[in-house]
N, C-alpha and C. Protein backbone atom coordinates (compact mmCIF):
# COMPACT_ATOMS: atom_id res chain seq x y z
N UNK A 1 17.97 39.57 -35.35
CA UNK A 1 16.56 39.84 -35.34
C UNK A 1 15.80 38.52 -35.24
N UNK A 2 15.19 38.22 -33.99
CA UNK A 2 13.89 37.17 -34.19
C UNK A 2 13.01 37.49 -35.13
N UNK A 3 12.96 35.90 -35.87
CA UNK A 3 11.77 35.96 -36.62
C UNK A 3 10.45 34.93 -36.42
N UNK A 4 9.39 35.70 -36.47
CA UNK A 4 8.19 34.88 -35.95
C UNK A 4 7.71 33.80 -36.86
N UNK A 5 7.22 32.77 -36.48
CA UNK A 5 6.67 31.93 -37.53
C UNK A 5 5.82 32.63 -38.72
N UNK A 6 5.34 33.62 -37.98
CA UNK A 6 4.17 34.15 -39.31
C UNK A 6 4.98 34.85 -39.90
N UNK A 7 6.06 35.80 -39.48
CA UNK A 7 7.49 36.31 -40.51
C UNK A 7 7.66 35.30 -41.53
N UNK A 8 8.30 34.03 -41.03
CA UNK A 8 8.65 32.34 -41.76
C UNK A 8 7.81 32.62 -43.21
N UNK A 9 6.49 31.94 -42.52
CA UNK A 9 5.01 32.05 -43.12
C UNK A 9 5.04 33.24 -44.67
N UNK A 10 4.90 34.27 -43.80
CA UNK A 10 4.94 35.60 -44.80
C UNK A 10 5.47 35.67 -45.81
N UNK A 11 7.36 35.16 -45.45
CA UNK A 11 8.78 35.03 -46.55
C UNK A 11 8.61 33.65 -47.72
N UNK A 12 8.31 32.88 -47.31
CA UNK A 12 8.41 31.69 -48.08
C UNK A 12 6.63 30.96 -48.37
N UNK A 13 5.57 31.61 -48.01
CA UNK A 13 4.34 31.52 -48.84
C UNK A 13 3.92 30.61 -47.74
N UNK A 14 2.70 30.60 -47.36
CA UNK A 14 2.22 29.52 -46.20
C UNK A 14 2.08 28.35 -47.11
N UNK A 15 1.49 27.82 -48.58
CA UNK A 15 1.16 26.19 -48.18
C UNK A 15 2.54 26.17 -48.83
N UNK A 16 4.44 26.52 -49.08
CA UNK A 16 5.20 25.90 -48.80
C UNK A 16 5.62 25.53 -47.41
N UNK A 17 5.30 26.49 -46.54
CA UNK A 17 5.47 26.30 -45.11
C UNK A 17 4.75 25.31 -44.78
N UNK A 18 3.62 25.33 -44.51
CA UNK A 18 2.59 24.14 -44.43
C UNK A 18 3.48 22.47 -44.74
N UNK A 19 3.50 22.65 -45.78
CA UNK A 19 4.52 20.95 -46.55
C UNK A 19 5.26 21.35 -45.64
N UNK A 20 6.49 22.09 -45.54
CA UNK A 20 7.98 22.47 -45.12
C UNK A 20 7.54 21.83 -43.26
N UNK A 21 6.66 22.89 -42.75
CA UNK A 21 6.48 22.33 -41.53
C UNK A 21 5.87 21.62 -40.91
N UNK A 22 5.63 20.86 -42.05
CA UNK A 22 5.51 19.35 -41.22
C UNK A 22 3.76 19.17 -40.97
N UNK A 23 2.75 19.94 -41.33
CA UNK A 23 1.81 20.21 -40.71
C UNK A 23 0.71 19.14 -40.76
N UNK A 24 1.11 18.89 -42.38
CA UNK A 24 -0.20 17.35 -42.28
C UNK A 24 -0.19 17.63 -44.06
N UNK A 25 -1.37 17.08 -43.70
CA UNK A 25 -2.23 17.42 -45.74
C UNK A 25 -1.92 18.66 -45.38
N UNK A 26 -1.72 19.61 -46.53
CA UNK A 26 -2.11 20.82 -46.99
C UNK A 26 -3.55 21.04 -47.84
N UNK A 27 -3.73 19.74 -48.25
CA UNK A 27 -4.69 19.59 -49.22
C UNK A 27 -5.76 18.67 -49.22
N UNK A 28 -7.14 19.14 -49.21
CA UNK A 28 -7.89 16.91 -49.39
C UNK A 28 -8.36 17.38 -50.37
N UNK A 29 -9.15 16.49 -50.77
CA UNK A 29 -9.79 16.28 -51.56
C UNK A 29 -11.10 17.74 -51.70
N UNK A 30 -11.41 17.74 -52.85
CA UNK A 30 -12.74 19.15 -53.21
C UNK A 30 -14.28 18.25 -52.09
N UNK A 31 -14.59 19.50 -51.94
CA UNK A 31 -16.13 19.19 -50.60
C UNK A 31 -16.72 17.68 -51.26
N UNK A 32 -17.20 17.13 -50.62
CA UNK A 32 -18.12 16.22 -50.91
C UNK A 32 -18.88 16.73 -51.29
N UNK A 33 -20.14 16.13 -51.72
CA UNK A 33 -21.32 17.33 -52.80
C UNK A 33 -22.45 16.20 -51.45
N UNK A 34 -23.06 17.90 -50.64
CA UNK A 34 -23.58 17.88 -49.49
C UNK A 34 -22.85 17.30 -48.17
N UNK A 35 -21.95 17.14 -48.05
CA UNK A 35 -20.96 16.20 -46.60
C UNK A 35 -21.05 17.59 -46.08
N UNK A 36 -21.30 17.47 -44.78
CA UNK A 36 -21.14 19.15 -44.08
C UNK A 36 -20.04 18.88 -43.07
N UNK A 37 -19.77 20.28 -42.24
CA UNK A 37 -18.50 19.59 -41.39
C UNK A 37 -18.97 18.25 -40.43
N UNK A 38 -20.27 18.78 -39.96
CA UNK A 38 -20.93 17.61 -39.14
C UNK A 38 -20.68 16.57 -39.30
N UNK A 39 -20.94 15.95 -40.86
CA UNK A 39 -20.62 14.52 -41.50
C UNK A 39 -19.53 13.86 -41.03
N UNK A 40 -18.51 14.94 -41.95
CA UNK A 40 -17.53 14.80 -41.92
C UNK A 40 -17.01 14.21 -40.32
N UNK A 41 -16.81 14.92 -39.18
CA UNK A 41 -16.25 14.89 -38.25
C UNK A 41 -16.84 13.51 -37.73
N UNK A 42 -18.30 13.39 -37.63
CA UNK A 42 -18.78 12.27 -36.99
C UNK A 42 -18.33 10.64 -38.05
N UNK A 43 -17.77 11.25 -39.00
CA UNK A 43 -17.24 10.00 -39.73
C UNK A 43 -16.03 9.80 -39.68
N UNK A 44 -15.18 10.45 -38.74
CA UNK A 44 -13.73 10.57 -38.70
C UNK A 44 -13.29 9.96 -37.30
N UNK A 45 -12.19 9.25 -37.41
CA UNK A 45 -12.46 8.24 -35.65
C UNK A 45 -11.45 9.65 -34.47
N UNK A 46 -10.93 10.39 -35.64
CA UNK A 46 -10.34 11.16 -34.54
C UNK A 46 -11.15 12.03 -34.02
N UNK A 47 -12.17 12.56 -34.26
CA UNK A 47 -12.99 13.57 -33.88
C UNK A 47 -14.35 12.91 -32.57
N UNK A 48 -14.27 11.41 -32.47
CA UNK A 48 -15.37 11.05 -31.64
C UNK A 48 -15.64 12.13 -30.37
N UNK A 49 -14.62 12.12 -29.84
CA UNK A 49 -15.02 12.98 -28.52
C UNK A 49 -15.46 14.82 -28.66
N UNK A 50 -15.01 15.07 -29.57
CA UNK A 50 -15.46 16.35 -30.10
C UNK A 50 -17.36 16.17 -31.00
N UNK A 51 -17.17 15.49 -31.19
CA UNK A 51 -18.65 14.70 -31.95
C UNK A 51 -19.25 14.39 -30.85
N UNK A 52 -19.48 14.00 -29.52
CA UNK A 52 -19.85 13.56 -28.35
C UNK A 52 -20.64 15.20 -27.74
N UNK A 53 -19.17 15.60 -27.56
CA UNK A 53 -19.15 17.19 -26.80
C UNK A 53 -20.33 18.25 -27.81
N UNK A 54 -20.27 18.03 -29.37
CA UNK A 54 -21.17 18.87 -30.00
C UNK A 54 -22.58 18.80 -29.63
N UNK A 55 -22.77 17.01 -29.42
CA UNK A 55 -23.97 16.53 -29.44
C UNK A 55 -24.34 16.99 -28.11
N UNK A 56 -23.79 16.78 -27.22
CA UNK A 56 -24.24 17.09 -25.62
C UNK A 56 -24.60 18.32 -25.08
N UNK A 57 -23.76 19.69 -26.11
CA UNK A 57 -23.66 20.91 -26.41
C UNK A 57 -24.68 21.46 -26.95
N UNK A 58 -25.93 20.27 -27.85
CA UNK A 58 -26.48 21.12 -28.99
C UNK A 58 -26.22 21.95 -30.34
N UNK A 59 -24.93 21.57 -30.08
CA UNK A 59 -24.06 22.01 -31.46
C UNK A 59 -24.54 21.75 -32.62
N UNK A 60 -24.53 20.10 -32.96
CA UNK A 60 -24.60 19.49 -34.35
C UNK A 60 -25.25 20.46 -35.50
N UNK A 61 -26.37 21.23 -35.08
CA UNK A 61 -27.22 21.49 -36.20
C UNK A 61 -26.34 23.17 -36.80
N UNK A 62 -25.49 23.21 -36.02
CA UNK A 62 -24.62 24.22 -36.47
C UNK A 62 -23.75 24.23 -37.09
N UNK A 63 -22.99 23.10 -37.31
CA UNK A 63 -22.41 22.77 -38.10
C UNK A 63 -22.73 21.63 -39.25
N UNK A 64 -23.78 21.52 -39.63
CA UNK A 64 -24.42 20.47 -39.94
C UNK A 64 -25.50 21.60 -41.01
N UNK A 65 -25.77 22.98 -41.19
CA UNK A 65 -26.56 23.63 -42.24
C UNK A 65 -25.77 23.94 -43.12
N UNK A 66 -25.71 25.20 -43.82
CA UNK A 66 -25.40 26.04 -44.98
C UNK A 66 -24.31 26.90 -44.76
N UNK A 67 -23.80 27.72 -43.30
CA UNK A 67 -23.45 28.50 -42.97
C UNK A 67 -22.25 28.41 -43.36
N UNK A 68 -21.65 29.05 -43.47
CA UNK A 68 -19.98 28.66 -44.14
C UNK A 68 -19.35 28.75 -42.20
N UNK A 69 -18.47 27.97 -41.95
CA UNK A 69 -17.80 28.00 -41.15
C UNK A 69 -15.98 27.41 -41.32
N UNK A 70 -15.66 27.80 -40.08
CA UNK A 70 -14.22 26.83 -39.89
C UNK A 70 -14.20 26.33 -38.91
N UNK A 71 -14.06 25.48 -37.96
CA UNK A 71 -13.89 24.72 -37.00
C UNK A 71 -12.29 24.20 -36.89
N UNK A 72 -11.62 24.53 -35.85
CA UNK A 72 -10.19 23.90 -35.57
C UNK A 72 -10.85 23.04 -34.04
N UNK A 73 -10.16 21.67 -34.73
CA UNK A 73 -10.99 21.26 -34.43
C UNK A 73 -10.26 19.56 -33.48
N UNK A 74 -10.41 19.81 -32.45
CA UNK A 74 -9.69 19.24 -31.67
C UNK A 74 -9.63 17.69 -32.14
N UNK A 75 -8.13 16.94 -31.70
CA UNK A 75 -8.65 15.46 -32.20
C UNK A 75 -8.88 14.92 -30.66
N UNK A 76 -8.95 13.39 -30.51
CA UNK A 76 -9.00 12.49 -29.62
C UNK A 76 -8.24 12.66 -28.26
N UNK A 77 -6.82 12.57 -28.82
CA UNK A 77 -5.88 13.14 -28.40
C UNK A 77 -5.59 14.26 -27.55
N UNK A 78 -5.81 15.48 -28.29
CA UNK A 78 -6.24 16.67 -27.76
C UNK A 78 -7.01 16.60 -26.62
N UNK A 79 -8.14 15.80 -26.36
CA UNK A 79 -9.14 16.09 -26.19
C UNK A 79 -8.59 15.52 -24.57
N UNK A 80 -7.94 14.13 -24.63
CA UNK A 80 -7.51 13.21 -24.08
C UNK A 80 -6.66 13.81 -22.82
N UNK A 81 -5.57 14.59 -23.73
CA UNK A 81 -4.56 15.84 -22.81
C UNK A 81 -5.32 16.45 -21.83
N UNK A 82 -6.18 17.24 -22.27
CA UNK A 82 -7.04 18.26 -21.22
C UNK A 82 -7.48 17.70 -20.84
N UNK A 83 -8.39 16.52 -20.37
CA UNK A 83 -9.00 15.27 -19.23
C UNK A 83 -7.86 14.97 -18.16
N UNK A 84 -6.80 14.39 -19.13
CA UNK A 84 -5.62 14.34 -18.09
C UNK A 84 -4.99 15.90 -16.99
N UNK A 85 -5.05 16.84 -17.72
CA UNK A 85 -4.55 18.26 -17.13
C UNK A 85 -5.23 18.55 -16.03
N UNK A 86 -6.92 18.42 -16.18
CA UNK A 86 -7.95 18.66 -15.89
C UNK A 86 -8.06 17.99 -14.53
N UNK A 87 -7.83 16.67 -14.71
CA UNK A 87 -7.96 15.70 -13.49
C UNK A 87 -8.98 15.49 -13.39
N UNK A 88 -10.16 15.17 -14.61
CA UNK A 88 -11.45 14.63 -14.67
C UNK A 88 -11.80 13.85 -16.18
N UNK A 89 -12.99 13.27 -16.16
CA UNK A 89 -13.46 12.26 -16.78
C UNK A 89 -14.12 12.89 -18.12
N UNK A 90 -14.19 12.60 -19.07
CA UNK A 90 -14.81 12.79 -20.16
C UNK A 90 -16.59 13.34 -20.21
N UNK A 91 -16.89 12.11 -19.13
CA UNK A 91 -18.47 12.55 -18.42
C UNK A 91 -18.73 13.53 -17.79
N UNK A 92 -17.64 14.55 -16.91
CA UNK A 92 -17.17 15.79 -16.25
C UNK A 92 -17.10 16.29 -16.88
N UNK A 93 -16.44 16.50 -18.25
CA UNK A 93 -16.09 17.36 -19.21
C UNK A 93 -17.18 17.49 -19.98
N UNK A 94 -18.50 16.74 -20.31
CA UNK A 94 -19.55 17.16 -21.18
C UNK A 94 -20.16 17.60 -20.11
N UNK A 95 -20.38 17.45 -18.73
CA UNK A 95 -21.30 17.91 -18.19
C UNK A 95 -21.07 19.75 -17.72
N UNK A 96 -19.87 19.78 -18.10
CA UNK A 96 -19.64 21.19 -17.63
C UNK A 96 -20.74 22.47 -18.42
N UNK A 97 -21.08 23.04 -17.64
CA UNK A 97 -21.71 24.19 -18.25
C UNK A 97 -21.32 25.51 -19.10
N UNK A 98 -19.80 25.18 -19.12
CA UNK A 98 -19.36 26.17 -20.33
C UNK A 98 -18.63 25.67 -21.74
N UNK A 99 -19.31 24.16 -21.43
CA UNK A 99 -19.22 23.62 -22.79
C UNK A 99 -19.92 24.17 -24.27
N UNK A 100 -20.39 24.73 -24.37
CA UNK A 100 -20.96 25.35 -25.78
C UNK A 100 -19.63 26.52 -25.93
N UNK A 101 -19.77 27.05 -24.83
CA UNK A 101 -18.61 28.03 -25.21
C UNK A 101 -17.18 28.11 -25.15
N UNK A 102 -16.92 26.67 -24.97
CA UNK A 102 -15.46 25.95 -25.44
C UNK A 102 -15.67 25.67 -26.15
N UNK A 103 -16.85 25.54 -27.11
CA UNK A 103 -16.94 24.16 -28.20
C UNK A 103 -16.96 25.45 -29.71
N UNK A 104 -17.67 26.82 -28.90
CA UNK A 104 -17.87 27.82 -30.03
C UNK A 104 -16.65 28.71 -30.28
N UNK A 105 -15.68 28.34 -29.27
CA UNK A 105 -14.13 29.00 -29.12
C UNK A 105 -13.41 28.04 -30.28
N UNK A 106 -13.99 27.38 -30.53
CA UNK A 106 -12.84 26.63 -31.36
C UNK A 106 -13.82 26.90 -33.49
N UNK A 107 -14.66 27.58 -33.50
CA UNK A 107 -15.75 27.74 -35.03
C UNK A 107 -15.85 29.18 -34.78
N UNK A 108 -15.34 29.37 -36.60
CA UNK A 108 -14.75 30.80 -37.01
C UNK A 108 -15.97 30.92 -38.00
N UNK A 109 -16.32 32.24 -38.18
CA UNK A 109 -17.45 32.47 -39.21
C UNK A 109 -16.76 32.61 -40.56
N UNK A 110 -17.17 31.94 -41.29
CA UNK A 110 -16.39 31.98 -42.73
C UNK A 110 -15.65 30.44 -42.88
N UNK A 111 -15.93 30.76 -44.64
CA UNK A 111 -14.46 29.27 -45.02
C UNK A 111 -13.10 30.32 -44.85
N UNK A 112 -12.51 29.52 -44.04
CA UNK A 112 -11.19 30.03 -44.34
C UNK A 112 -10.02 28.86 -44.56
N UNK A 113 -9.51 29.01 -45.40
CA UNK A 113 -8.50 27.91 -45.61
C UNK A 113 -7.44 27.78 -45.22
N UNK A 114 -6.68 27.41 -45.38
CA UNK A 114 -5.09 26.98 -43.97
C UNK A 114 -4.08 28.61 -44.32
N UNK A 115 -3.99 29.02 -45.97
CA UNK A 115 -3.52 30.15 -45.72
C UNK A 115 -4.47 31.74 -45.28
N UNK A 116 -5.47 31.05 -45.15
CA UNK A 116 -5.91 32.58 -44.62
C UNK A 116 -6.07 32.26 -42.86
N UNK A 117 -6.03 31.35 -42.36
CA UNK A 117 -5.51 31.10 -41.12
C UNK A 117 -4.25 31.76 -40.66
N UNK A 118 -3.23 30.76 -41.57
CA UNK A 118 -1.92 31.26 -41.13
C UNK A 118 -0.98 32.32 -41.07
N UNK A 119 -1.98 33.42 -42.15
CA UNK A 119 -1.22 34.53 -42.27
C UNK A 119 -1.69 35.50 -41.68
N UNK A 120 -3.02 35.02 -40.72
CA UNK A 120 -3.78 35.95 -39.78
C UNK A 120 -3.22 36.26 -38.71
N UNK A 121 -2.84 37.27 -37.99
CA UNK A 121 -3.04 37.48 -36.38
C UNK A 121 -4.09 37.17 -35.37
N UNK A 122 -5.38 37.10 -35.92
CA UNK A 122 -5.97 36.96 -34.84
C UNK A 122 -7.21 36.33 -36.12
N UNK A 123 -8.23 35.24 -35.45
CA UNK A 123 -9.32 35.02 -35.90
C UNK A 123 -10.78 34.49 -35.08
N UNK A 124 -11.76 35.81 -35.75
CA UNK A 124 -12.41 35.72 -34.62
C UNK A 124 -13.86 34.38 -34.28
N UNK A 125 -14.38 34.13 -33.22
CA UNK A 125 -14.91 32.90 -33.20
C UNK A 125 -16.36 33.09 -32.67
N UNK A 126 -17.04 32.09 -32.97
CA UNK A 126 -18.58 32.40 -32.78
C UNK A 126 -18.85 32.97 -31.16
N UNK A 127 -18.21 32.69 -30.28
CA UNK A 127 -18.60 32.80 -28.67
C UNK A 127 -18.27 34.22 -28.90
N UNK A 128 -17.76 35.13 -29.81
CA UNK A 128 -17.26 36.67 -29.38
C UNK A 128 -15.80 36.62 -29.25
N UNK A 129 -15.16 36.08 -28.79
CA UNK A 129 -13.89 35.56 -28.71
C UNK A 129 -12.66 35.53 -30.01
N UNK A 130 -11.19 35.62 -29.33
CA UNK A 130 -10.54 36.08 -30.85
C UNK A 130 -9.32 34.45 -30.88
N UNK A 131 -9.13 34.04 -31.74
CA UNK A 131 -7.97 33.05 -31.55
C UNK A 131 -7.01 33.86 -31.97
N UNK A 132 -5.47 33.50 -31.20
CA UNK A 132 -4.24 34.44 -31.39
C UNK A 132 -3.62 32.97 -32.16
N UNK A 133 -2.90 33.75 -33.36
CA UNK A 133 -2.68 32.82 -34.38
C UNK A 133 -0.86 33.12 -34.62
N UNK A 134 -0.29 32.32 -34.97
CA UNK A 134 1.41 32.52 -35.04
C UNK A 134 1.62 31.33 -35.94
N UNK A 135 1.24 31.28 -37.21
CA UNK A 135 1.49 30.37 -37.93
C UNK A 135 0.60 29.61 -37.64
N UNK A 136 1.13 28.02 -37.35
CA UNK A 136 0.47 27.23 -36.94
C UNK A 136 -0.05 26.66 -35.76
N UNK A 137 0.49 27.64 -34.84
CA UNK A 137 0.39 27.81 -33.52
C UNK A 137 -0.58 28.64 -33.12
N UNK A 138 -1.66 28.22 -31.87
CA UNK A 138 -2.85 29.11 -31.50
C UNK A 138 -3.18 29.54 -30.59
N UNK A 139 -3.11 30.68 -29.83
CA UNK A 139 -3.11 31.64 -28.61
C UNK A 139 -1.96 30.63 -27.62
N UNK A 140 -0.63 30.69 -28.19
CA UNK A 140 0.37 31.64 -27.29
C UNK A 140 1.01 29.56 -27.36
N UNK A 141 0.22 28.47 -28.13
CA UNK A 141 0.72 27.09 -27.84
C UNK A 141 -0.22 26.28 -27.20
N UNK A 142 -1.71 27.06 -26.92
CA UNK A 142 -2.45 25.81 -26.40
C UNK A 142 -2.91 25.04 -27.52
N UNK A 143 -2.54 25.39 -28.70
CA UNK A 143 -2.86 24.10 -29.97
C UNK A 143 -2.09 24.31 -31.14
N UNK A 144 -1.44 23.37 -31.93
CA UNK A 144 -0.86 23.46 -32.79
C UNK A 144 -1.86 23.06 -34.07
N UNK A 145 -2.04 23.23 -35.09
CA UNK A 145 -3.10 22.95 -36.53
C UNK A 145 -1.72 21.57 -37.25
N UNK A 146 -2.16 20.42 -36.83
CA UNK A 146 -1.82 18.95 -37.42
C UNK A 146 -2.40 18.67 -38.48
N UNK A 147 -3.54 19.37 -39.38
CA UNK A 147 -4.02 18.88 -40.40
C UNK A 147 -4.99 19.94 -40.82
N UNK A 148 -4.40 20.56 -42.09
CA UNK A 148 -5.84 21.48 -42.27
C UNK A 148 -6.09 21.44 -43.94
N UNK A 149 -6.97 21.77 -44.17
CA UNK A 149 -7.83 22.18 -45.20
C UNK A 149 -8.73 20.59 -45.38
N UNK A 150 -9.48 20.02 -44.46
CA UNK A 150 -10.21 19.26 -44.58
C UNK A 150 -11.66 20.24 -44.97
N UNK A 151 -12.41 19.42 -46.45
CA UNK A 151 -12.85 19.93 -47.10
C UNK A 151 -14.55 20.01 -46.94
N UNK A 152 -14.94 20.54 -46.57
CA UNK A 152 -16.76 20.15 -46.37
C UNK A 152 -17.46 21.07 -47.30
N UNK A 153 -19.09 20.89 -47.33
CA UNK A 153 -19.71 21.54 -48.02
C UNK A 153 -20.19 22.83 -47.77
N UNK A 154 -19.74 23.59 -46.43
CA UNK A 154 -20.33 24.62 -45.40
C UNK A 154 -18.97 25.31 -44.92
N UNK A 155 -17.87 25.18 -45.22
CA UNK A 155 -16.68 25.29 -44.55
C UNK A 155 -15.02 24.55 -45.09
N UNK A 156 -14.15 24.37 -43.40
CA UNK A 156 -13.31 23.95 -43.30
C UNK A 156 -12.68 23.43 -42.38
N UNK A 157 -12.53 21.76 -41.86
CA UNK A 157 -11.93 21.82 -40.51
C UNK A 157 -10.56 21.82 -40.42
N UNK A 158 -9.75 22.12 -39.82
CA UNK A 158 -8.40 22.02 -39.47
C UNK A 158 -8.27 21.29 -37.99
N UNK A 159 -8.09 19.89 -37.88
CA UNK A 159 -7.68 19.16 -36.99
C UNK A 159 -6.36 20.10 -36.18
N UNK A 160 -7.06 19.95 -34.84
CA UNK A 160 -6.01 20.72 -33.69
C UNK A 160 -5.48 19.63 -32.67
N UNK A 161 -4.11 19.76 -32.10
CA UNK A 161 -3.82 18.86 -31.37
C UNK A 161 -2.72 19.69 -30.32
N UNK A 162 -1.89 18.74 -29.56
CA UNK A 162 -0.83 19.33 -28.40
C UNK A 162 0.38 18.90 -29.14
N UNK A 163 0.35 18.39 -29.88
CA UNK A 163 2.19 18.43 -30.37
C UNK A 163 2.66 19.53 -30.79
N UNK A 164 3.90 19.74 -30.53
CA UNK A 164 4.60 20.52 -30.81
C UNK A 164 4.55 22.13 -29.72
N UNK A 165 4.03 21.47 -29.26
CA UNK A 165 3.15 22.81 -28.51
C UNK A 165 3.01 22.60 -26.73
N UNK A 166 3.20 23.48 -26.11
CA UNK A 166 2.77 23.40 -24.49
C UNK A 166 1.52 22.76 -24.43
N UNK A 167 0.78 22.96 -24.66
CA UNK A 167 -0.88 23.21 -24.53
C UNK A 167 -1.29 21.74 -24.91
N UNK A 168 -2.63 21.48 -24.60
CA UNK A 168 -2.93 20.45 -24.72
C UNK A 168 -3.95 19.81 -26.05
N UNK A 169 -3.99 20.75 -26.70
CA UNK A 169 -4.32 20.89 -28.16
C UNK A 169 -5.86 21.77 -28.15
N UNK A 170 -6.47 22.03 -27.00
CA UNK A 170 -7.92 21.83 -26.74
C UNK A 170 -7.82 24.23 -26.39
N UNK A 171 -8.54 24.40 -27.43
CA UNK A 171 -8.46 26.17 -26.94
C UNK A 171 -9.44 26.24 -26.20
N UNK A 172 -8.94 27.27 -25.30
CA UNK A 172 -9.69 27.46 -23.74
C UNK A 172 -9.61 29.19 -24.00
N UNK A 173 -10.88 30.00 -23.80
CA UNK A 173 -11.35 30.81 -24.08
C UNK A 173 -10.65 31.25 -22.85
């Protein structure tokens, strides 16, 4: 009998899986008192180009209020892959016009924390859109979750990337 990662997941408790597979922190630190994800991300060197894309998007102030959210949340890297896949420039890639709704494919309504991620099938995202979830893996390998339960005052980000995974870390609606 194959067993699926979220089987894995299910049998042995996600944050031992989490440690076990390798995933990153399981844990940071409790919210900053007011740091929102916004802060957060624009203070993090892996998130610049995702911090770029929000700003260019009109995003910021959405992740930046009260609203509880989750954001998986592409790093540098990630970001880096799909430019290369793409066969265009970073400046191409903000200028595209279905940037808000790549950017809202990746922010879930609600805190959800790495085990209510991982033991989900599906989670759904601000554009209308559903992410297909298999552990730590997200619709089918275009992103693997390298780091989650980063802690904000509005939410939760979980840093997304291409290791381990086909995909180039970056979810494409």
């Amino acid at each position: 009998m194959k067993r699926t990662r979220r089987g894995i997941l299910r049998s042995i408790g996600a944050g031992t899986a989490v440690a076990v597979g390798c995933v990153g922190a399981a844990s940071a630190a409790p919210p900053r008192d007011g740091e929102t994800i916004a802060d957060i991300a624009s203070n993090d060197d892996r998130f610049t180009i995702l911090v770029e894309a929000l700003s260019e998007a009109g995003l910021v102030a959405t992740l930046d209020g009260n609203r509880q959210l989750t954001v998986f949340a592409p790093t540098n890297t990630a970001f880096e892959n799909l430019l290369r896949v793409l066969g265009i420039s970073k400046d191409k890639l903000l200028e595209r016009d279905d940037l808000a709704e790549i950017l809202t494919y990746h922010v879930a309504p609600g805190r959800r924390d790495a085990e209510s991620v991982t033991t989900s099938d599906q989670v759904p995202t601000l554009n209308g859109a559903q992410i297909d979830v298999d552990g730590t893996v997200l619709n089918g390998g275009q992103a693997a979750i390298a780091q989650t339960n980063i802690e904000a005052s509005n939410g939760y980000i979980h840093a997304i990337n291409g290791d381990n995974v086909d995909g180039t870390g970056v979810l494409l609606p």
